[in-house]
C-alpha atoms as a PDB file:
ATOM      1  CA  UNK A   1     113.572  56.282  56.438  1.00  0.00           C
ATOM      2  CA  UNK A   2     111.133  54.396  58.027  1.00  0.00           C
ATOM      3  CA  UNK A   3     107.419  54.544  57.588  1.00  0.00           C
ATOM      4  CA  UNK A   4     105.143  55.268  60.360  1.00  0.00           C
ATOM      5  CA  UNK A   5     101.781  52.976  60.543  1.00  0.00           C
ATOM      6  CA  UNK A   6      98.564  54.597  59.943  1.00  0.00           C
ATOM      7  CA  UNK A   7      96.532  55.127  63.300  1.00  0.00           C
ATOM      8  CA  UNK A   8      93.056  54.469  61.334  1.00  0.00           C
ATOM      9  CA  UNK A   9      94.744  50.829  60.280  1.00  0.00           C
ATOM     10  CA  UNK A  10      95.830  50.026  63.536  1.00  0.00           C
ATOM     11  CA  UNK A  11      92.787  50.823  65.137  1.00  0.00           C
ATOM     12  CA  UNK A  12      91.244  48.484  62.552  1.00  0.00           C
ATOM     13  CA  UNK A  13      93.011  45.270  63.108  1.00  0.00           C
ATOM     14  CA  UNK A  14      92.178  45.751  67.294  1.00  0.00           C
ATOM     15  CA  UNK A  15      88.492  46.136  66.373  1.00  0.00           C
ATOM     16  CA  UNK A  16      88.740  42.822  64.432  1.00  0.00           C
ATOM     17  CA  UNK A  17      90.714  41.439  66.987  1.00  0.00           C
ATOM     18  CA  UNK A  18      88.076  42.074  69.766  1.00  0.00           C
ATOM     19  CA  UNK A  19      85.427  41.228  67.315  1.00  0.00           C
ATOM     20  CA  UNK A  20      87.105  37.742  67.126  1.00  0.00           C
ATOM     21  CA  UNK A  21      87.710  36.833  70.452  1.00  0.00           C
ATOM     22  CA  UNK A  22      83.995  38.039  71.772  1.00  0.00           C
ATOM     23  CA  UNK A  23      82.588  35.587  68.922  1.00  0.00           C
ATOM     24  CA  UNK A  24      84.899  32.992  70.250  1.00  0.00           C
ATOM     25  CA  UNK A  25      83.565  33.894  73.639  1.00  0.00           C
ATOM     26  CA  UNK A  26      80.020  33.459  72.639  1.00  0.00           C
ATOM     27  CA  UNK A  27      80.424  30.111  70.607  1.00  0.00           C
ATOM     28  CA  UNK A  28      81.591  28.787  74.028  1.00  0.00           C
ATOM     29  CA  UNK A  29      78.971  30.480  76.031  1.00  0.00           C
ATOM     30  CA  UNK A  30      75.952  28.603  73.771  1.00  0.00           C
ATOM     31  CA  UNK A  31      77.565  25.330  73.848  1.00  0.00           C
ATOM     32  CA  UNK A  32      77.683  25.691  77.899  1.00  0.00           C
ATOM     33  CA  UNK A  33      74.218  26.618  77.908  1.00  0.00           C
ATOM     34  CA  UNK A  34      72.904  23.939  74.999  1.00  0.00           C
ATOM     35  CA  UNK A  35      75.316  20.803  77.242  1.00  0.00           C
ATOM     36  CA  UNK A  36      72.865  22.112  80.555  1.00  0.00           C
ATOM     37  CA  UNK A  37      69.693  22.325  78.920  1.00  0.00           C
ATOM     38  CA  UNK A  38      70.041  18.883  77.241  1.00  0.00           C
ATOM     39  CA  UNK A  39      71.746  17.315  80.600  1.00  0.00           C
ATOM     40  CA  UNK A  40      69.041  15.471  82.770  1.00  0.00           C
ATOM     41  CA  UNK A  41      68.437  17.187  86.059  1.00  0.00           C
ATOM     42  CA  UNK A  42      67.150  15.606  89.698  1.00  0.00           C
ATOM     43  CA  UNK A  43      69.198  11.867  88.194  1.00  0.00           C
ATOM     44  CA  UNK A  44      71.080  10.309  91.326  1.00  0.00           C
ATOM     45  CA  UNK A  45      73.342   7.752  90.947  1.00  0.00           C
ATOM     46  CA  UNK A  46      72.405   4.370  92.586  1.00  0.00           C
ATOM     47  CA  UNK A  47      73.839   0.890  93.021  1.00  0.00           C
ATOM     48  CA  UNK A  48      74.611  -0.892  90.265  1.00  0.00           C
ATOM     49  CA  UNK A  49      73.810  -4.621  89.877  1.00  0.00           C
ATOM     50  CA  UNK A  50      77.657  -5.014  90.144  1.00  0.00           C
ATOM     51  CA  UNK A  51      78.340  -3.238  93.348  1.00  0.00           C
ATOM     52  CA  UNK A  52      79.323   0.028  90.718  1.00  0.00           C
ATOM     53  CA  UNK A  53      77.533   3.043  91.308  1.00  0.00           C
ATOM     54  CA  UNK A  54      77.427   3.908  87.544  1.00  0.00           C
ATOM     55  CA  UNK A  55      73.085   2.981  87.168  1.00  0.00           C
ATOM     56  CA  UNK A  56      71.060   5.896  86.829  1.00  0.00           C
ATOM     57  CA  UNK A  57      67.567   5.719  88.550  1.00  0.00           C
ATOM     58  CA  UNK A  58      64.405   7.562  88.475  1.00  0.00           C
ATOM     59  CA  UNK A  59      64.552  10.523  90.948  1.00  0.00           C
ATOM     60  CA  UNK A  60      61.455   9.989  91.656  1.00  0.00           C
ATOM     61  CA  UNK A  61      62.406   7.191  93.511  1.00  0.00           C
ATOM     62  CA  UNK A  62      65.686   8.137  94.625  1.00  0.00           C
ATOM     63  CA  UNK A  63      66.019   9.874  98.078  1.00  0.00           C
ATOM     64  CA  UNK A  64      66.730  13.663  97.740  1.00  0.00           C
ATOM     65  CA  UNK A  65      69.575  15.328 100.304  1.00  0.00           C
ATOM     66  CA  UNK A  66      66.821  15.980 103.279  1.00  0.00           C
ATOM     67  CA  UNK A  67      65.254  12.217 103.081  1.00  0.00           C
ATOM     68  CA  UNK A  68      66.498   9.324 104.954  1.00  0.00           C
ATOM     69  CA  UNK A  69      67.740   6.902 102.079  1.00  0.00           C
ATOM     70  CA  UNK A  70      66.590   3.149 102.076  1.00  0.00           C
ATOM     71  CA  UNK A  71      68.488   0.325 100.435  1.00  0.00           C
ATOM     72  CA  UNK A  72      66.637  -2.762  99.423  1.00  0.00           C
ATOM     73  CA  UNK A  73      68.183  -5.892  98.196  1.00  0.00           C
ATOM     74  CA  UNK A  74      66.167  -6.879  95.159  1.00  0.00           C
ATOM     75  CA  UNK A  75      66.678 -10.496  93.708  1.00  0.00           C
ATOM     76  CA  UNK A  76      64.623 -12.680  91.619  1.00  0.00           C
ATOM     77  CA  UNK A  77      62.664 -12.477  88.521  1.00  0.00           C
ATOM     78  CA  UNK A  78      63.903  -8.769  87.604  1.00  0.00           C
ATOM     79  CA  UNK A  79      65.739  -7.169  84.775  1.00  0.00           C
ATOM     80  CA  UNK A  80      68.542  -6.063  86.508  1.00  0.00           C
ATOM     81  CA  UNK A  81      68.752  -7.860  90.302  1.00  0.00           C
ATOM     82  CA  UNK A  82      70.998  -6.379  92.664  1.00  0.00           C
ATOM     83  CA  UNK A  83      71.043  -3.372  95.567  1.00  0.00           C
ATOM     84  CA  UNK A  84      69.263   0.402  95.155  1.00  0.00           C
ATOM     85  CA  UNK A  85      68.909   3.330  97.145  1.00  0.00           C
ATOM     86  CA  UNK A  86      65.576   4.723  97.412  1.00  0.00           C
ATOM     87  CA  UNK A  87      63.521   7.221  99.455  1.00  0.00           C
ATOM     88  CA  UNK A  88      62.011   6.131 102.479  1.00  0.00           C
ATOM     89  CA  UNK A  89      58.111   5.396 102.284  1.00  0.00           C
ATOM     90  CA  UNK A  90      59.115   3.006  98.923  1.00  0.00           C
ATOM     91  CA  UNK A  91      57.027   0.660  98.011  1.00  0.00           C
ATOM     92  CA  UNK A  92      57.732  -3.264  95.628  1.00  0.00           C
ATOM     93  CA  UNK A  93      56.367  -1.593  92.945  1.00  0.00           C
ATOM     94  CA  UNK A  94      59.222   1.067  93.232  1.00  0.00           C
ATOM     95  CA  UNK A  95      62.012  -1.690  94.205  1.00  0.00           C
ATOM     96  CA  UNK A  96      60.870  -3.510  91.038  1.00  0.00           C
ATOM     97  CA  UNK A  97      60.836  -0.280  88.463  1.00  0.00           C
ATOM     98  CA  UNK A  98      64.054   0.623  89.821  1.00  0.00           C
ATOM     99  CA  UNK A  99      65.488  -2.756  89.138  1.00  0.00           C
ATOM    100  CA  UNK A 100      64.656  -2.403  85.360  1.00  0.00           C
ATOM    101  CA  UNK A 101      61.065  -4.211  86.209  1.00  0.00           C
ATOM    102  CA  UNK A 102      59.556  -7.912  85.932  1.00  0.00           C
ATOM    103  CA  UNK A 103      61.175 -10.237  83.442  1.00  0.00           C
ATOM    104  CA  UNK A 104      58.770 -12.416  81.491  1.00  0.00           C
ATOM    105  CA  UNK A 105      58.947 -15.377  83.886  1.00  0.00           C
ATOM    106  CA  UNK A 106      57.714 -12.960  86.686  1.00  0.00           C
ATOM    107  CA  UNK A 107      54.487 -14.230  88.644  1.00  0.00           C
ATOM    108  CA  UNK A 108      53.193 -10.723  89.800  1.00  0.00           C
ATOM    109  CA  UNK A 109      50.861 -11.888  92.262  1.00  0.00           C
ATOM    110  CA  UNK A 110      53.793 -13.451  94.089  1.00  0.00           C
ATOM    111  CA  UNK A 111      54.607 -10.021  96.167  1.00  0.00           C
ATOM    112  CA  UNK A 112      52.359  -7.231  97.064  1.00  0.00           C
ATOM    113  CA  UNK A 113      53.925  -4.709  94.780  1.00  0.00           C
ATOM    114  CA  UNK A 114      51.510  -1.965  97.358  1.00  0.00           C
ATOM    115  CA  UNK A 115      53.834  -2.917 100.192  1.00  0.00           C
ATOM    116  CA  UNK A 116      55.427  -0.136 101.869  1.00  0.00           C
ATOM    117  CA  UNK A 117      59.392  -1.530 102.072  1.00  0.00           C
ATOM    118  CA  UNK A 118      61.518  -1.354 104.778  1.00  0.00           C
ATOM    119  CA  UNK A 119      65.533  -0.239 104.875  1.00  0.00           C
ATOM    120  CA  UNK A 120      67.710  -3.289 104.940  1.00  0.00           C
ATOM    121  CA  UNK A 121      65.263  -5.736 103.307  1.00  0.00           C
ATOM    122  CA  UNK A 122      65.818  -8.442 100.672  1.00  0.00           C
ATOM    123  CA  UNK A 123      62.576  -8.365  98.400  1.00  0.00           C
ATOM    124  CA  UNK A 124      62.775 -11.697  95.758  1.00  0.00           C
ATOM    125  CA  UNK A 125      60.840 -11.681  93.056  1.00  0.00           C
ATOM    126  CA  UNK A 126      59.485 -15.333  92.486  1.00  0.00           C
ATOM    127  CA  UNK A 127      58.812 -16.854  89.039  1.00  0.00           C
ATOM    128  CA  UNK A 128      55.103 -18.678  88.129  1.00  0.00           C
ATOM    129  CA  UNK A 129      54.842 -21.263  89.800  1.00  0.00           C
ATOM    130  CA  UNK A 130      57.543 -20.530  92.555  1.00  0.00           C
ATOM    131  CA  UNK A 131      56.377 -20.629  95.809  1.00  0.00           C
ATOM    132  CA  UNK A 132      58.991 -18.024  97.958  1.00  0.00           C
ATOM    133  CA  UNK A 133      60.464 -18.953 100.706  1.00  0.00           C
ATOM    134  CA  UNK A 134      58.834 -17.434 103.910  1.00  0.00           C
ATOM    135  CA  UNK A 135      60.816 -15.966 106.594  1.00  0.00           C
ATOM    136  CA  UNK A 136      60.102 -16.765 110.026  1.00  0.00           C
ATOM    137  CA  UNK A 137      57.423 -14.315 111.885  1.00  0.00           C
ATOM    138  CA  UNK A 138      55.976 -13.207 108.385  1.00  0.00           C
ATOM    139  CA  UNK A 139      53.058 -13.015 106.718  1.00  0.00           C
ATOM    140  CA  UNK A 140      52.442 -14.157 103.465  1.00  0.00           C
ATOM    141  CA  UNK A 141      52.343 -10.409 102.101  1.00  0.00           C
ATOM    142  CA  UNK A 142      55.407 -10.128 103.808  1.00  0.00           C
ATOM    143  CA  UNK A 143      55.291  -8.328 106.392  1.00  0.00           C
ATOM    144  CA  UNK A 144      56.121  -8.884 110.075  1.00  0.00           C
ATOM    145  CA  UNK A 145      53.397 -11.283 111.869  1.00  0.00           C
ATOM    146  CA  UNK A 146      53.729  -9.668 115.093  1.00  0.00           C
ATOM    147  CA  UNK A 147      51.760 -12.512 117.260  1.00  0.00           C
ATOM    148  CA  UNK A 148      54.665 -15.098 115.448  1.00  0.00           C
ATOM    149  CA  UNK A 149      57.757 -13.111 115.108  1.00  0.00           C
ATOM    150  CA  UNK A 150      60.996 -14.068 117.405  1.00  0.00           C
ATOM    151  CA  UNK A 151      62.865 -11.405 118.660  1.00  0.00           C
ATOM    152  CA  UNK A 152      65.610 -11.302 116.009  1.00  0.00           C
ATOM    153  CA  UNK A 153      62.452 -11.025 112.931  1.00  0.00           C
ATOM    154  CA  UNK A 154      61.540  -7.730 115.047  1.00  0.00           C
ATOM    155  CA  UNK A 155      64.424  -6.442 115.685  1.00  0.00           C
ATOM    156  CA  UNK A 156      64.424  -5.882 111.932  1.00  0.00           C
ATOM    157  CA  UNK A 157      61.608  -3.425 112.255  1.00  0.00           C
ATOM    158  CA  UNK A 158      62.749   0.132 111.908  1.00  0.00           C
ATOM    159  CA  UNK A 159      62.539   1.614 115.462  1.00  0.00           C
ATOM    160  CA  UNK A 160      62.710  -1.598 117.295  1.00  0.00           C
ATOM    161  CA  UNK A 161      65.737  -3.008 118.802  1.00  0.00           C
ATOM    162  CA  UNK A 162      66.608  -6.019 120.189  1.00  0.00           C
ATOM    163  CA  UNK A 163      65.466  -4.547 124.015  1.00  0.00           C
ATOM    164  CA  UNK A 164      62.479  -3.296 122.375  1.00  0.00           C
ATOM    165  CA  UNK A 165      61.697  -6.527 120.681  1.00  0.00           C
ATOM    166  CA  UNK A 166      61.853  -8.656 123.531  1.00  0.00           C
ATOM    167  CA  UNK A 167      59.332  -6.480 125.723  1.00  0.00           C
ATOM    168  CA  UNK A 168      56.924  -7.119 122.425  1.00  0.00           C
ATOM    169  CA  UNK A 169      57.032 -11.180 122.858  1.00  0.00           C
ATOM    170  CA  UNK A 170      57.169 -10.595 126.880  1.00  0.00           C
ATOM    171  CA  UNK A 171      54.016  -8.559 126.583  1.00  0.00           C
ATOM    172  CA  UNK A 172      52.038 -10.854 124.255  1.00  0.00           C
ATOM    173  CA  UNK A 173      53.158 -14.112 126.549  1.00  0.00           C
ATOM    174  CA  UNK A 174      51.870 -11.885 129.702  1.00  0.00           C
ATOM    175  CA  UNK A 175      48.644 -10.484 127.647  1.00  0.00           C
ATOM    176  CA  UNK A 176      47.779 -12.650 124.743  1.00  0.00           C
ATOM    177  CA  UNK A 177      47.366 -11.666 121.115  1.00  0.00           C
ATOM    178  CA  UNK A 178      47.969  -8.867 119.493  1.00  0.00           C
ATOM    179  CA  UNK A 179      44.882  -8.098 117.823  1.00  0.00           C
ATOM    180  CA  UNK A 180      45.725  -4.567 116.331  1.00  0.00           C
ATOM    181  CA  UNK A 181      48.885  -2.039 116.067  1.00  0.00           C
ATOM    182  CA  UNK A 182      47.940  -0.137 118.399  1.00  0.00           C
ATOM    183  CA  UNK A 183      48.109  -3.007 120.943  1.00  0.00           C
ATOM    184  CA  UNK A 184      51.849  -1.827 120.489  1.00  0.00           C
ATOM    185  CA  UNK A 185      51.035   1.563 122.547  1.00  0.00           C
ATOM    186  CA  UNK A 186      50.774  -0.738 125.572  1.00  0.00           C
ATOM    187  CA  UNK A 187      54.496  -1.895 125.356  1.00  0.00           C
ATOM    188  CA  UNK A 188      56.644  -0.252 127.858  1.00  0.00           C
ATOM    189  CA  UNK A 189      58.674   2.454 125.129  1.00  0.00           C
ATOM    190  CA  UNK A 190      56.843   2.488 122.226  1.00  0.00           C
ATOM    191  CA  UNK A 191      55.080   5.527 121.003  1.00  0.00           C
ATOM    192  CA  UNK A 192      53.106   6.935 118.314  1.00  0.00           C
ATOM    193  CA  UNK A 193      55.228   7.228 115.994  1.00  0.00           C
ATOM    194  CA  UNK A 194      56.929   4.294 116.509  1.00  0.00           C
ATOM    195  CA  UNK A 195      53.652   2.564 115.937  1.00  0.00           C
ATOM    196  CA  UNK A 196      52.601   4.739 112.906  1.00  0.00           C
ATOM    197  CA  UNK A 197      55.964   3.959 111.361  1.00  0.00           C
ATOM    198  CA  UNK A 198      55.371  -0.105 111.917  1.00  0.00           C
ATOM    199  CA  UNK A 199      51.620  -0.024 110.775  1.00  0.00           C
ATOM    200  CA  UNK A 200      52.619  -0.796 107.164  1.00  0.00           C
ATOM    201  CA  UNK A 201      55.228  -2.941 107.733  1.00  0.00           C
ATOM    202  CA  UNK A 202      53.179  -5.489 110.713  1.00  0.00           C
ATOM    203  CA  UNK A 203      50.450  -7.691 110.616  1.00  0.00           C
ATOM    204  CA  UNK A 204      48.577  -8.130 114.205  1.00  0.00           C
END
């Protein structure tokens, strides 16, 4: 004779059986929300020194998914030399935080750390008492000497290519000087914002 279970037990050992698994589900739940809350937000991954993209940088200086990223070669006396993405409108100063900033041997006053940088460009970092090495067509702050600069030292200027470059020398053989950026408006193709883009990056 066989003896049937009692309905009160059964309905028991279900109750602790959901009371179980929605603990279980709840543990997982607050470990889920504890991992987010303690997980950095806004940190993009950059270039490492090494080529890897495993650094983290400050987002701050990182360009977000609706700016135009930069990528600046940074060499020298830094912490960690080597290539980063930033936002565009950078400046040194952000070049040199994001490349774990100035070693001990660093001569500040060797780069304008104000300097608005441009996309492509190698910024080095010289030690005291190094004197840099000056590109051709630059000023000593850097940037682009436009009454000096050869066609291929403008044609690194965002918005100008090598057509536009060589109008620039043709019109300051034909008119003399360039005494200010906005002699620039008077070359056949450049605008306003071409000229707005260059003013931090030029020196007439």
């Amino acid at each position: 004779m066989s003896v049937r279970p009692d309905p009160s037990t059964q309905r028991a050992r279900v109750r602790r059986g959901v009371g179980a698994a929605l603990v279980v589900l709840l543990a997982g739940a607050a470990v889920a929300v504890f991992v987010t809350a303690i997980t950095p937000r806004g940190a993009e991954r950059t270039v490492a020194p090494d080529g890897s993209p495993d650094a983290l940088a400050d987002p701050a200086l990182v360009a977000s998914a609706s700016e135009s990223p930069i990528f600046i070669h940074v060499l020298g006396q830094v912490e960690r030399p080597g290539l980063y993405e930033l936002r565009e409108g950078a400046r040194v100063i952000d070049a040199v935080s994001a490349a774990g900033g100035l070693t001990d041997g660093a001569d500040p006053a060797g780069v304008n750390l104000a300097r608005v940088i441009a996309d492509g460009e190698q910024l080095l970092v010289p030690a005291v008492g190094e004197v840099p090495p000056s590109a051709v067509g630059t000023s000593s702050d850097g940037r682009v000497d436009l009454n000096t600069a050869d066609v291929s030292t403008l044609d690194t200027l965002p918005r100008i290519g090598p057509a536009m470059a060589q109008r620039i020398v043709e019109w300051r053989e034909a008119n003399g000087p360039i005494r200010s950026v906005d002699d620039l408006l008077a070359v056949s193709g450049i605008g306003a914002k071409t000229v707005e883009a260059l003013r931090p990056l030029v020196a007439p």
